[in-house]
C-alpha atoms as a PDB file:
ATOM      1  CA  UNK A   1      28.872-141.251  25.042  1.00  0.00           C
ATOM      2  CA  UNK A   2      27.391-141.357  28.497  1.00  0.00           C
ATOM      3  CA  UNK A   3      27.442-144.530  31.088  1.00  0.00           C
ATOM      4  CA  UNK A   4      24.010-144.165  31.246  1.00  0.00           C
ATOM      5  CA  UNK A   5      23.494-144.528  27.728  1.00  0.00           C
ATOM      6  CA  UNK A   6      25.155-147.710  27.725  1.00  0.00           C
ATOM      7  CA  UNK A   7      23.811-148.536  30.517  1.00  0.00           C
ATOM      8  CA  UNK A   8      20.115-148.155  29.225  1.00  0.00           C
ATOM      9  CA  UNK A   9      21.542-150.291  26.243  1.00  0.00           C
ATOM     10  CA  UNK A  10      22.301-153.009  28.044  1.00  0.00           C
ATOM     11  CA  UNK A  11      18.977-153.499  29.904  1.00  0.00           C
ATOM     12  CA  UNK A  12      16.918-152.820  26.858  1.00  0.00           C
ATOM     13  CA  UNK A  13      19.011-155.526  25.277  1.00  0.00           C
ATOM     14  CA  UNK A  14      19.214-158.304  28.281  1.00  0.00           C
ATOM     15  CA  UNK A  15      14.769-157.878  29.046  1.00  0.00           C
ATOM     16  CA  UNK A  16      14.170-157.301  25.000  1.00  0.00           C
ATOM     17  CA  UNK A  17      11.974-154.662  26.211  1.00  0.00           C
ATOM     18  CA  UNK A  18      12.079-150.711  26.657  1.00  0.00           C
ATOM     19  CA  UNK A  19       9.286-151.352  29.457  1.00  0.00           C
ATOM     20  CA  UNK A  20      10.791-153.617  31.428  1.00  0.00           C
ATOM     21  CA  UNK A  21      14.230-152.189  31.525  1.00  0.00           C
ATOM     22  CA  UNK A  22      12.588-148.911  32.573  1.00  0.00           C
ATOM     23  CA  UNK A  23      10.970-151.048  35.295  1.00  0.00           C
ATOM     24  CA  UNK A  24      14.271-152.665  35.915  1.00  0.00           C
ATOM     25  CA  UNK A  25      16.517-149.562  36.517  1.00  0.00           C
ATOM     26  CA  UNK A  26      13.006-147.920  38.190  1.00  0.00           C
ATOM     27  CA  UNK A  27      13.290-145.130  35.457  1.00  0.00           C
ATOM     28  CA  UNK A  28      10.125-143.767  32.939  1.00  0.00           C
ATOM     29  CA  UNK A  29       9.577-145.412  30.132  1.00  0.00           C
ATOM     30  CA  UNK A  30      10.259-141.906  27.750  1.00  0.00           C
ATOM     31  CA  UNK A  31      13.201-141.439  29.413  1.00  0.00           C
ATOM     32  CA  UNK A  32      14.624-145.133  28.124  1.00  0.00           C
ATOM     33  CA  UNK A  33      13.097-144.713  24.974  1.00  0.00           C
ATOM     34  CA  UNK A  34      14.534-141.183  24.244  1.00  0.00           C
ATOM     35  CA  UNK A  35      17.875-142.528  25.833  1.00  0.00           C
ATOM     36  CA  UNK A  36      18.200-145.222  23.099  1.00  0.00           C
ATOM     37  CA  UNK A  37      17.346-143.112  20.312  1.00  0.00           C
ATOM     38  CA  UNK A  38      20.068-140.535  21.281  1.00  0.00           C
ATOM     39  CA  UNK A  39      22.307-143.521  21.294  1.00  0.00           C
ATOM     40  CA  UNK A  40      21.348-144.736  17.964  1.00  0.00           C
ATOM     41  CA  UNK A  41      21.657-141.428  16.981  1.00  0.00           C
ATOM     42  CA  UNK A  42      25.172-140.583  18.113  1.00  0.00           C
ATOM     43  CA  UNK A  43      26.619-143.581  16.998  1.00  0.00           C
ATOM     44  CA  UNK A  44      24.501-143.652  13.359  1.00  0.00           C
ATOM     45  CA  UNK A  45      22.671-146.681  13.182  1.00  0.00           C
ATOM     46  CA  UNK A  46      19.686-148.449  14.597  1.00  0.00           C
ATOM     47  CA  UNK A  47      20.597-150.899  17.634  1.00  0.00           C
ATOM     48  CA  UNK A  48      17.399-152.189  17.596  1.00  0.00           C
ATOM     49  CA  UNK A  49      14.149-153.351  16.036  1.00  0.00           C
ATOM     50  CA  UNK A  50      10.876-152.998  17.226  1.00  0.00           C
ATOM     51  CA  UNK A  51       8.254-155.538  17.260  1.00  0.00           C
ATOM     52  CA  UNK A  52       4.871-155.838  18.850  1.00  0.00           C
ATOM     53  CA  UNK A  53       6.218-157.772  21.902  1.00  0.00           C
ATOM     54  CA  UNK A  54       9.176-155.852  22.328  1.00  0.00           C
ATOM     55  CA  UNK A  55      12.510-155.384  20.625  1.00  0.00           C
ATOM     56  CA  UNK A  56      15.275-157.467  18.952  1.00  0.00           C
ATOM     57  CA  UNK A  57      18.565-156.609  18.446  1.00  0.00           C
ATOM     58  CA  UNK A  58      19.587-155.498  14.556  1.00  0.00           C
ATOM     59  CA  UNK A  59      22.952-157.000  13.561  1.00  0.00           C
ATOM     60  CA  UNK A  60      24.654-153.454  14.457  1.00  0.00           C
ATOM     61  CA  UNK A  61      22.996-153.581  17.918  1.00  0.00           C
ATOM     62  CA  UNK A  62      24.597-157.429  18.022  1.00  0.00           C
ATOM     63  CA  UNK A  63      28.251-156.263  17.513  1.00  0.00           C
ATOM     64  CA  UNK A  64      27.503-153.020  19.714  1.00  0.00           C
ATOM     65  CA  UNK A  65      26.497-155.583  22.637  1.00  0.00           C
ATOM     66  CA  UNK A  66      29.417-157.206  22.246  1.00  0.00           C
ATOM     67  CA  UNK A  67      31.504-153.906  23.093  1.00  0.00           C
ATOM     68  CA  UNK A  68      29.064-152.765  25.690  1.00  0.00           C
ATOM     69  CA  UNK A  69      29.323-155.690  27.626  1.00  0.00           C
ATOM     70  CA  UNK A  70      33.256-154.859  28.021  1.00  0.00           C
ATOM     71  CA  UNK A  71      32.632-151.954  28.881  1.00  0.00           C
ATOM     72  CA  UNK A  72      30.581-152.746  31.533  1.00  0.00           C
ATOM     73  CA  UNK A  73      32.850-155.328  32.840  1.00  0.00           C
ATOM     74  CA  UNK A  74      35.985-153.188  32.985  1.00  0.00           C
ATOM     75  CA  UNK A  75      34.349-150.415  34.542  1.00  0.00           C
ATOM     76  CA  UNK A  76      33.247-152.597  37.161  1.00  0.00           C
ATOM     77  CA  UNK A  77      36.606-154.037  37.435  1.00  0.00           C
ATOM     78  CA  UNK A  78      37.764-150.519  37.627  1.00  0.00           C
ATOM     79  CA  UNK A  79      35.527-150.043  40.697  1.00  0.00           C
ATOM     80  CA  UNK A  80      37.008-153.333  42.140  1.00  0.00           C
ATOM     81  CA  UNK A  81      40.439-152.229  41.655  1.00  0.00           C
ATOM     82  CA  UNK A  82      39.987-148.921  43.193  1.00  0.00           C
ATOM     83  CA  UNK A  83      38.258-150.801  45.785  1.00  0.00           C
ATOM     84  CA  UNK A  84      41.282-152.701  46.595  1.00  0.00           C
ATOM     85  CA  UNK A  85      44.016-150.341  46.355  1.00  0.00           C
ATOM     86  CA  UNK A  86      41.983-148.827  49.421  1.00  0.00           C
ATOM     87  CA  UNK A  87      41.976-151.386  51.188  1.00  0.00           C
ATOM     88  CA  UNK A  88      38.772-152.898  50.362  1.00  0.00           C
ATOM     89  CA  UNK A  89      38.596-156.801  50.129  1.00  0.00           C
ATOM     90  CA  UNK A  90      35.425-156.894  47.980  1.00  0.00           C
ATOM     91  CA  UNK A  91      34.642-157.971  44.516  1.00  0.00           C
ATOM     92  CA  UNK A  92      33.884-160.393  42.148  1.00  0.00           C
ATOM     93  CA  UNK A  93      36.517-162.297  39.634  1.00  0.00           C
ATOM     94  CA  UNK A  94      35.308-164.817  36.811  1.00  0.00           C
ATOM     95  CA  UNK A  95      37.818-167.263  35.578  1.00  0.00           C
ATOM     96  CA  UNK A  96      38.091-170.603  33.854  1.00  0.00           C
ATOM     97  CA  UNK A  97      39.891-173.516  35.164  1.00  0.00           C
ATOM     98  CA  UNK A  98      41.022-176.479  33.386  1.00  0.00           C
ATOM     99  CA  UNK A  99      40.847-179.975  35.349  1.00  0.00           C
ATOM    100  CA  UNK A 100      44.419-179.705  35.859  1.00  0.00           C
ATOM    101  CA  UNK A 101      43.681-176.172  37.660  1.00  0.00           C
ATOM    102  CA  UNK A 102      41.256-177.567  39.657  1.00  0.00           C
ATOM    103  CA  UNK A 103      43.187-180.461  40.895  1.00  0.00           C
ATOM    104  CA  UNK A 104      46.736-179.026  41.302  1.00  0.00           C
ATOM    105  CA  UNK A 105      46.408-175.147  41.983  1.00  0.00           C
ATOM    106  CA  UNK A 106      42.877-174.478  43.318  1.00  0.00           C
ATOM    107  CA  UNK A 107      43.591-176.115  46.206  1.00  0.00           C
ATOM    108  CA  UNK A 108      46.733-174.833  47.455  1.00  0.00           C
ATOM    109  CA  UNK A 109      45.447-171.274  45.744  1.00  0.00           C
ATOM    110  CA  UNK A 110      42.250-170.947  47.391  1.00  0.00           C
ATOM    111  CA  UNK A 111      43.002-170.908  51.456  1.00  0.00           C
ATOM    112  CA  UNK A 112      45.700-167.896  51.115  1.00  0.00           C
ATOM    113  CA  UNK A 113      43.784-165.725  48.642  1.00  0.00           C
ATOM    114  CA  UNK A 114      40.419-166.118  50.830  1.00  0.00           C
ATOM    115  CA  UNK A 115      42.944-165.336  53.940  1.00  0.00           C
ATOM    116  CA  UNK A 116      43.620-161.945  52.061  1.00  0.00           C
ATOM    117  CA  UNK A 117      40.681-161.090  50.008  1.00  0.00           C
ATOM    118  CA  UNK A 118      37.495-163.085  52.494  1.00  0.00           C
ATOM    119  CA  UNK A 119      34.856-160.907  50.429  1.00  0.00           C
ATOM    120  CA  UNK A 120      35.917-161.141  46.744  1.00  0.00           C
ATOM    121  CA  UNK A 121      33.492-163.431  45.265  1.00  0.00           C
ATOM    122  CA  UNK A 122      34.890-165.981  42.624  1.00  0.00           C
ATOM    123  CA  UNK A 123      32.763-167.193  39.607  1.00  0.00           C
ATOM    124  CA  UNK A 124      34.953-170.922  38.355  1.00  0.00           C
ATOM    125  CA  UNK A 125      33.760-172.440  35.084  1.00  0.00           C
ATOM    126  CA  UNK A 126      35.105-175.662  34.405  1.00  0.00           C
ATOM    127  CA  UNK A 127      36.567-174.961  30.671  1.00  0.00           C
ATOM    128  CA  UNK A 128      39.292-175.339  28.423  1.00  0.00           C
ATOM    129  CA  UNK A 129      41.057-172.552  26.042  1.00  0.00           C
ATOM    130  CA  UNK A 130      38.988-172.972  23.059  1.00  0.00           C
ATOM    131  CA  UNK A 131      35.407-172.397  25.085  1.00  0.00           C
ATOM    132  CA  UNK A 132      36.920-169.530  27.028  1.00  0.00           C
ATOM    133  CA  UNK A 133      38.539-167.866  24.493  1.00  0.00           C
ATOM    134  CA  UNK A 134      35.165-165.298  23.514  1.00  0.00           C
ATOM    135  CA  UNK A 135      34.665-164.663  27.022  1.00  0.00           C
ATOM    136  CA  UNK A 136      38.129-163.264  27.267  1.00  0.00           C
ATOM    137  CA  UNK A 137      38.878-161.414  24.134  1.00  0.00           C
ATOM    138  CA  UNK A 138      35.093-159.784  25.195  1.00  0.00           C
ATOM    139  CA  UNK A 139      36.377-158.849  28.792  1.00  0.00           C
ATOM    140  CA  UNK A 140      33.495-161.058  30.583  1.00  0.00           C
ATOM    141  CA  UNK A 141      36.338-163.209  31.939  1.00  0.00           C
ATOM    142  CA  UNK A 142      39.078-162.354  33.661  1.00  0.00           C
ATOM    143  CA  UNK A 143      41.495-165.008  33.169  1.00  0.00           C
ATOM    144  CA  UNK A 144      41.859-168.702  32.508  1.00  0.00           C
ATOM    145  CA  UNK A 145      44.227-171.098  33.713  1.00  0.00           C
ATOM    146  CA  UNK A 146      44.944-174.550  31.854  1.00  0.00           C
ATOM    147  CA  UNK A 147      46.330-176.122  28.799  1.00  0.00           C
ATOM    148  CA  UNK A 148      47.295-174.058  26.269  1.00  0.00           C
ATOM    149  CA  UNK A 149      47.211-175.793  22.486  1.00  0.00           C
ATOM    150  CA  UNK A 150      49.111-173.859  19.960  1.00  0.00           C
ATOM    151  CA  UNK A 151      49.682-170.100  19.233  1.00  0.00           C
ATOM    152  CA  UNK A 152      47.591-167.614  20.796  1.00  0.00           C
ATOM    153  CA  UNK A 153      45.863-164.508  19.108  1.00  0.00           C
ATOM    154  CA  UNK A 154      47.528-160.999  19.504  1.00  0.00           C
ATOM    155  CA  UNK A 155      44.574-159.779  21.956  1.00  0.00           C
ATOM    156  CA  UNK A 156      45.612-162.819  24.679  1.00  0.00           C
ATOM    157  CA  UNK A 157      48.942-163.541  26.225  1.00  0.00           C
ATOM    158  CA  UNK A 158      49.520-166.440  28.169  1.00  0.00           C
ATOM    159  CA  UNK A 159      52.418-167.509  30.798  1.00  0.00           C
ATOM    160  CA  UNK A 160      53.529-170.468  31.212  1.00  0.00           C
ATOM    161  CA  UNK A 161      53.651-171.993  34.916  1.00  0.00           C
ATOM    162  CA  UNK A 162      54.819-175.685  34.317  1.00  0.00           C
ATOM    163  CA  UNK A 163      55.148-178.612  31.244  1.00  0.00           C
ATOM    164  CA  UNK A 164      52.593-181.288  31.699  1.00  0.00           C
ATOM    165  CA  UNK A 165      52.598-185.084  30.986  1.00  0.00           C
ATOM    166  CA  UNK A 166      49.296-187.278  29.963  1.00  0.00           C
ATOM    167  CA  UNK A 167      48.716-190.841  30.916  1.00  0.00           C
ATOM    168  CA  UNK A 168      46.281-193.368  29.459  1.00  0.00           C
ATOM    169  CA  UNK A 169      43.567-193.650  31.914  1.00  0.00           C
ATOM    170  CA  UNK A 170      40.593-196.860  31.987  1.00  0.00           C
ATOM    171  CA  UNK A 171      37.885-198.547  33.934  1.00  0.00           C
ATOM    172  CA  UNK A 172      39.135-200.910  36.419  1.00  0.00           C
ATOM    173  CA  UNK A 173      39.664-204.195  35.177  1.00  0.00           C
ATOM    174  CA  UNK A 174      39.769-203.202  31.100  1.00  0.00           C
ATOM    175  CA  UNK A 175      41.170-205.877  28.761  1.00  0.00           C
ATOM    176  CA  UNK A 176      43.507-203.617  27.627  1.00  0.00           C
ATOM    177  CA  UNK A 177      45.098-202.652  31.936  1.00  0.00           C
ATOM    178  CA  UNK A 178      48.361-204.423  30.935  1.00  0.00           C
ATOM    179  CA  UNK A 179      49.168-202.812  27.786  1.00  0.00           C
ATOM    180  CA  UNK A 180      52.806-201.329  27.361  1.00  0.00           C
ATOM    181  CA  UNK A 181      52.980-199.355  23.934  1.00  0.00           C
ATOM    182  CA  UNK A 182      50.331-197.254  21.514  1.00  0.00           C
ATOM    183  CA  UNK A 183      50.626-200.369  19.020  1.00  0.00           C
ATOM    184  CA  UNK A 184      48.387-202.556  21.791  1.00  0.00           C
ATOM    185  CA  UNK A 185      46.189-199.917  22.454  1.00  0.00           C
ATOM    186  CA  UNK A 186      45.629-199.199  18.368  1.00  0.00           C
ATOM    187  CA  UNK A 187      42.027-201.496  17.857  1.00  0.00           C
ATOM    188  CA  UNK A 188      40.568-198.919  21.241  1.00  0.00           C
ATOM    189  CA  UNK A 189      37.831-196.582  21.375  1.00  0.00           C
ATOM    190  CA  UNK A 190      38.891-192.814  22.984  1.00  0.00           C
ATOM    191  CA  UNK A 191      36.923-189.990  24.768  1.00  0.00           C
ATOM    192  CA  UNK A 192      38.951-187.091  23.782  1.00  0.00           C
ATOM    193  CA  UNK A 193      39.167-184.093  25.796  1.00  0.00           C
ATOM    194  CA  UNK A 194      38.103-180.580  24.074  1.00  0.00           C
ATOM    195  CA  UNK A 195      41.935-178.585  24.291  1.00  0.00           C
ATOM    196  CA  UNK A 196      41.405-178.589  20.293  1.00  0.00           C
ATOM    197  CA  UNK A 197      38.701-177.244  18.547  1.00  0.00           C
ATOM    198  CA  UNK A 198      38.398-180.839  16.806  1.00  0.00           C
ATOM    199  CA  UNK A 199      39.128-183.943  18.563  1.00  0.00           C
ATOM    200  CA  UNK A 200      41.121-185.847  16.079  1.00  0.00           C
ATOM    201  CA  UNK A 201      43.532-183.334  16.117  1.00  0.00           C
ATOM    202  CA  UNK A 202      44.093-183.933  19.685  1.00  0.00           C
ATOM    203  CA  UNK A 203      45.838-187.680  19.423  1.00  0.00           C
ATOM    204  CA  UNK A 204      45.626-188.223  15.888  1.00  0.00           C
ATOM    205  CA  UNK A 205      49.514-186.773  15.404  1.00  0.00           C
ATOM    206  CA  UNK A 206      50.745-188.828  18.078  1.00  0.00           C
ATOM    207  CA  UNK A 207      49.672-192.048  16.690  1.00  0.00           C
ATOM    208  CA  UNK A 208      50.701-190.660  13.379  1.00  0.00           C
ATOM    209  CA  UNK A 209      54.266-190.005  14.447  1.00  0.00           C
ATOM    210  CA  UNK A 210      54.276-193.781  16.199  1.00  0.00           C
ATOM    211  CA  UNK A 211      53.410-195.098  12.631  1.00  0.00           C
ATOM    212  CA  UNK A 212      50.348-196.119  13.769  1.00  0.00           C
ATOM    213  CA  UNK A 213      46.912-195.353  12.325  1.00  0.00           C
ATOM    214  CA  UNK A 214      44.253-192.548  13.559  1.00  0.00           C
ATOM    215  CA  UNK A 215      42.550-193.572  17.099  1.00  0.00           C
ATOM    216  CA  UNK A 216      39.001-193.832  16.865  1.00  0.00           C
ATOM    217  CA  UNK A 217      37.535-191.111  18.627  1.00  0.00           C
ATOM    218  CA  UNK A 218      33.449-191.833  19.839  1.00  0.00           C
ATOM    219  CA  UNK A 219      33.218-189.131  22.132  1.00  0.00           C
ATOM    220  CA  UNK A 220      34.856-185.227  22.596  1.00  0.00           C
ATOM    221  CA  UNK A 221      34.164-184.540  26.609  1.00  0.00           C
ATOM    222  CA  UNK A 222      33.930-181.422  27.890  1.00  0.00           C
ATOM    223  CA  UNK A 223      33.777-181.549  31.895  1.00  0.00           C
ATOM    224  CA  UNK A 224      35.281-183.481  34.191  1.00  0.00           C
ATOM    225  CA  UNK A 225      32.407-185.211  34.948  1.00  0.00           C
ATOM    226  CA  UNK A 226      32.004-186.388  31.239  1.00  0.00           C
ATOM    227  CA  UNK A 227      35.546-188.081  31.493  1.00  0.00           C
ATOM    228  CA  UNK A 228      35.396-190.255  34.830  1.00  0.00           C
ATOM    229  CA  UNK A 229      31.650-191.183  33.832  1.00  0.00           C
ATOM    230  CA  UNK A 230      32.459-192.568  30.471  1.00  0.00           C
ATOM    231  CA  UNK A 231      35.918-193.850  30.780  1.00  0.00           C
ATOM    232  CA  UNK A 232      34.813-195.946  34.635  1.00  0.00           C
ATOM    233  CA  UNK A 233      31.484-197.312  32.918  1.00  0.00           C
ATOM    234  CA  UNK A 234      32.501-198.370  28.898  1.00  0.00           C
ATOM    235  CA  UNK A 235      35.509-199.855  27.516  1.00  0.00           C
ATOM    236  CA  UNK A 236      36.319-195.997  26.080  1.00  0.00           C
ATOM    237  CA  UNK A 237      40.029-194.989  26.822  1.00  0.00           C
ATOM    238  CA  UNK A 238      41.208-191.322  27.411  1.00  0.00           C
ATOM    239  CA  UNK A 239      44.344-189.384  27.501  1.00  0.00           C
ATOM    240  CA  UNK A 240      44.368-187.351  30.368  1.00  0.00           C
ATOM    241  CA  UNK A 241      46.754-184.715  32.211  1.00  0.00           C
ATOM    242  CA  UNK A 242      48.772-187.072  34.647  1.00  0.00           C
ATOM    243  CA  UNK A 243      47.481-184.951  37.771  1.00  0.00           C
ATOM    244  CA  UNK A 244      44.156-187.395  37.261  1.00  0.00           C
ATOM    245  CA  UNK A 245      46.230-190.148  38.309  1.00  0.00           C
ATOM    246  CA  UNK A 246      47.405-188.683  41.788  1.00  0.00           C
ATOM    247  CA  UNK A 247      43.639-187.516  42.752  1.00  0.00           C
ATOM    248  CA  UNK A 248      42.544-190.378  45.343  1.00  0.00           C
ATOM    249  CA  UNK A 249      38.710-190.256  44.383  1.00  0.00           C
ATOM    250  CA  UNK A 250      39.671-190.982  40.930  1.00  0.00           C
ATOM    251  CA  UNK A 251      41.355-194.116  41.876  1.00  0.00           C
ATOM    252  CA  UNK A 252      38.765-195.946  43.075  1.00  0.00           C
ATOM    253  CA  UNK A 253      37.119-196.019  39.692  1.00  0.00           C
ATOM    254  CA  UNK A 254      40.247-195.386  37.105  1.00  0.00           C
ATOM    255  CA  UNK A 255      43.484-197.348  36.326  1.00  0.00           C
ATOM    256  CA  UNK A 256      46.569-196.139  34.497  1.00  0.00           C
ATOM    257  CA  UNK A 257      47.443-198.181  31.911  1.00  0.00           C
ATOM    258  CA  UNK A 258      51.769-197.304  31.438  1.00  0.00           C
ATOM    259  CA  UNK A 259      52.627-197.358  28.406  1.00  0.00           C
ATOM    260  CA  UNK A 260      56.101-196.924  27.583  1.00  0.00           C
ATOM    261  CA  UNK A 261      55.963-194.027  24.626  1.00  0.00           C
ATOM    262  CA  UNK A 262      56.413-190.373  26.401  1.00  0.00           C
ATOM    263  CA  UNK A 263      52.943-188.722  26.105  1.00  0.00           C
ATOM    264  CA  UNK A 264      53.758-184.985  26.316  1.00  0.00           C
ATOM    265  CA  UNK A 265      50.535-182.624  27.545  1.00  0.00           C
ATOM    266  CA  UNK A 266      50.282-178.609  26.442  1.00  0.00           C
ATOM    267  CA  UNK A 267      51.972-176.492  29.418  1.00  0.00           C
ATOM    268  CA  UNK A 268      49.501-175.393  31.569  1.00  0.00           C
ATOM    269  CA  UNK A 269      49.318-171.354  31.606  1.00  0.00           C
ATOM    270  CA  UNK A 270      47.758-168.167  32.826  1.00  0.00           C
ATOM    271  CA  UNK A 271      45.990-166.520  30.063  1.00  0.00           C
ATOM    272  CA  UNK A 272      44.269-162.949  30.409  1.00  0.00           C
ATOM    273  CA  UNK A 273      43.758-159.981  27.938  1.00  0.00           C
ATOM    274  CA  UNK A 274      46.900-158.519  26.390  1.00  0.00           C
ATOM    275  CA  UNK A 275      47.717-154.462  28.057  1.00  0.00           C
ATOM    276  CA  UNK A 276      45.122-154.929  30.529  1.00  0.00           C
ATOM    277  CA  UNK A 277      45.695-155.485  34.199  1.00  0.00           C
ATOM    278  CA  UNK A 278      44.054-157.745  36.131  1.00  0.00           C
ATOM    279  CA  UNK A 279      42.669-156.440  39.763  1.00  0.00           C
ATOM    280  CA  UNK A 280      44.641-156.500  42.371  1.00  0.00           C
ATOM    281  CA  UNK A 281      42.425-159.416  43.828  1.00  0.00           C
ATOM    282  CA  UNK A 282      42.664-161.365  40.538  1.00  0.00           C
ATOM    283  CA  UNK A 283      46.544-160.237  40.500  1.00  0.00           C
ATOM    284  CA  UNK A 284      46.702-161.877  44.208  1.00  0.00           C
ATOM    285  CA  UNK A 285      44.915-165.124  42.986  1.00  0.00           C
ATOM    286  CA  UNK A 286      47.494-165.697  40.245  1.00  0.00           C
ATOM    287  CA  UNK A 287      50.075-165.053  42.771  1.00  0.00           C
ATOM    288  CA  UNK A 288      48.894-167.623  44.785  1.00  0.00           C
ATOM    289  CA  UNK A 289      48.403-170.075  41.514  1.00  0.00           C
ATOM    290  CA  UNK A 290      51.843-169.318  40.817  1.00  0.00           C
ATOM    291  CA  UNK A 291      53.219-170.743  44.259  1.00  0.00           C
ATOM    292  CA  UNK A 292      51.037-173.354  43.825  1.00  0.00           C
ATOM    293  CA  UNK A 293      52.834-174.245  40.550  1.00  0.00           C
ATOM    294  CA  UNK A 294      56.078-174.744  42.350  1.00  0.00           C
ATOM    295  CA  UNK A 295      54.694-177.815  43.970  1.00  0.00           C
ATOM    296  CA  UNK A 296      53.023-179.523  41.249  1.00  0.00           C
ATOM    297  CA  UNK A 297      54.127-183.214  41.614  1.00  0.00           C
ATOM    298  CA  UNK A 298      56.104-185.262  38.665  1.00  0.00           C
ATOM    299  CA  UNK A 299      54.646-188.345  36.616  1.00  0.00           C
ATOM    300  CA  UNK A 300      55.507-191.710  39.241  1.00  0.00           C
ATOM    301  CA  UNK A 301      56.946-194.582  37.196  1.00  0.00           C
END
């Protein structure tokens, strides 16, 4: 199969038209056209299905984008790696970073690496596990960094860098500031955060093991934003990653309420692709997250 073909594949697939990809990749149109049918031919089915606007992918063609894709992305990581070992300081990572990322490793991560890699570009979603876990089984993300929430599939591995602790977090002046125990805070409403795929299961077995009945759960955030806007402008409570409570901004609008149970958070980890290396550029940047790590601060009392 040649690059080209794939290639071809991909642009007929991402315009959902032979014409415009040959306008695209400034090739004739019979040349695409005849390109995709000696893919379909080689590989023995039909990627796609013609219609009088243009074409739509078949189911086959849907799983054989899938694969493409990766094999676009490692071949331009390839490039980027080659790049590097010669000295190059170009390229592009994509990555997912939890809210804990962001607040205690980006920062200390982010001067060093740009120090030694100034024209690597870096693509940051704001995710957890569960939303980035496609993206990096299908190679279109290089790594994540954040909570990790039970066992991992065989096609990711993840290392651990530290254990985390959660806090109860509210608006400033909430009813329920001067609580000390689960029991007072059993009657509140919770945003839960989005480290499970549901978002009972997030708090639900804590309150179970406290003999205490399920929280109720109004809202399952999934940005950062989400969390300080709801929790600083309703009565909704959230359990958040302790590192919320030492970000200065955040105080203005967010109070810890201490309660006395311990409220242990998933280790935060490193997660990429199992047997395949990062670049060395990505490499560095976990390097640097890994220092980072070292420094992460403990829950005050």
């Amino acid at each position: 199969m040649k690059i080209n073909s794939l290639r071809d594949f991909l642009a007929v697939a991402e315009s959902g038209s032979v014409r415009a990809a040959a306008r695209q990749l400034d090739v004739p149109q019979p040349s695409m056209t005849r390109s995709i049918h000696d893919l379909e031919k080689e590989l023995g089915v039909v990627l796609f299905e013609r219609q009088a606007k243009g074409v739509v992918l078949t189911p086959m063609g849907e799983v054989f984008l899938r694969r493409a894709k990766a094999v676009r992305n490692e071949f331009r990581r390839a490039q980027d790696e080659l790049d590097q070992l010669r000295g190059e300081t170009n390229g592009h990572i994509r990555m997912g970073l939890s809210s804990v990322a962001h607040m205690a490793l980006l920062p200390d991560a982010l001067g060093p690496f740009r120090q030694r890699f100034p024209d690597v570009t870096i693509e940051i979603m704001d995710t957890v596990l569960p939303r980035a876990v496609k993206e990096l089984k299908d190679g279109i993300m290089d790594l994540y960094i954040g909570p990790v929430h039970g066992e991992l599939s065989g096609e990711l591995t993840a290392e651990k860098l530290f254990d985390n602790q959660r806090i109860v977090l509210c608006r400033k002046d909430h009813p329920l500031v001067g609580a000390k125990s689960l029991k007072e805070l059993a009657g509140a409403e919770w945003v839960t955060t989005a480290i499970t795929h549901k978002g009972e299961d997030e708090l639900s077995p804590l309150f179970e093991r406290h003999g205490l009945p399920p929280p109720r759960m109004v809202i399952q955030a999934h940005s950062t934003l989400t969390y300080l806007f709801t929790i600083g402008n309703s009565d909704l409570l959230a359990m958040l990653p302790m590192q919320w409570a030492q970000v200065a901004a955040f105080r203005q609008t967010l109070q810890h309420i201490r309660v006395a149970e311990p409220l242990k958070a998933p280790a935060i980890c490193i997660v990429q692709r199992t047997g395949l290396p990062l670049t060395p550029a990505a490499e560095y940047f976990c390097d640097m997250v890994r220092r980072a790590s070292l420094h992460v601060e403990p829950l005050e009392k």
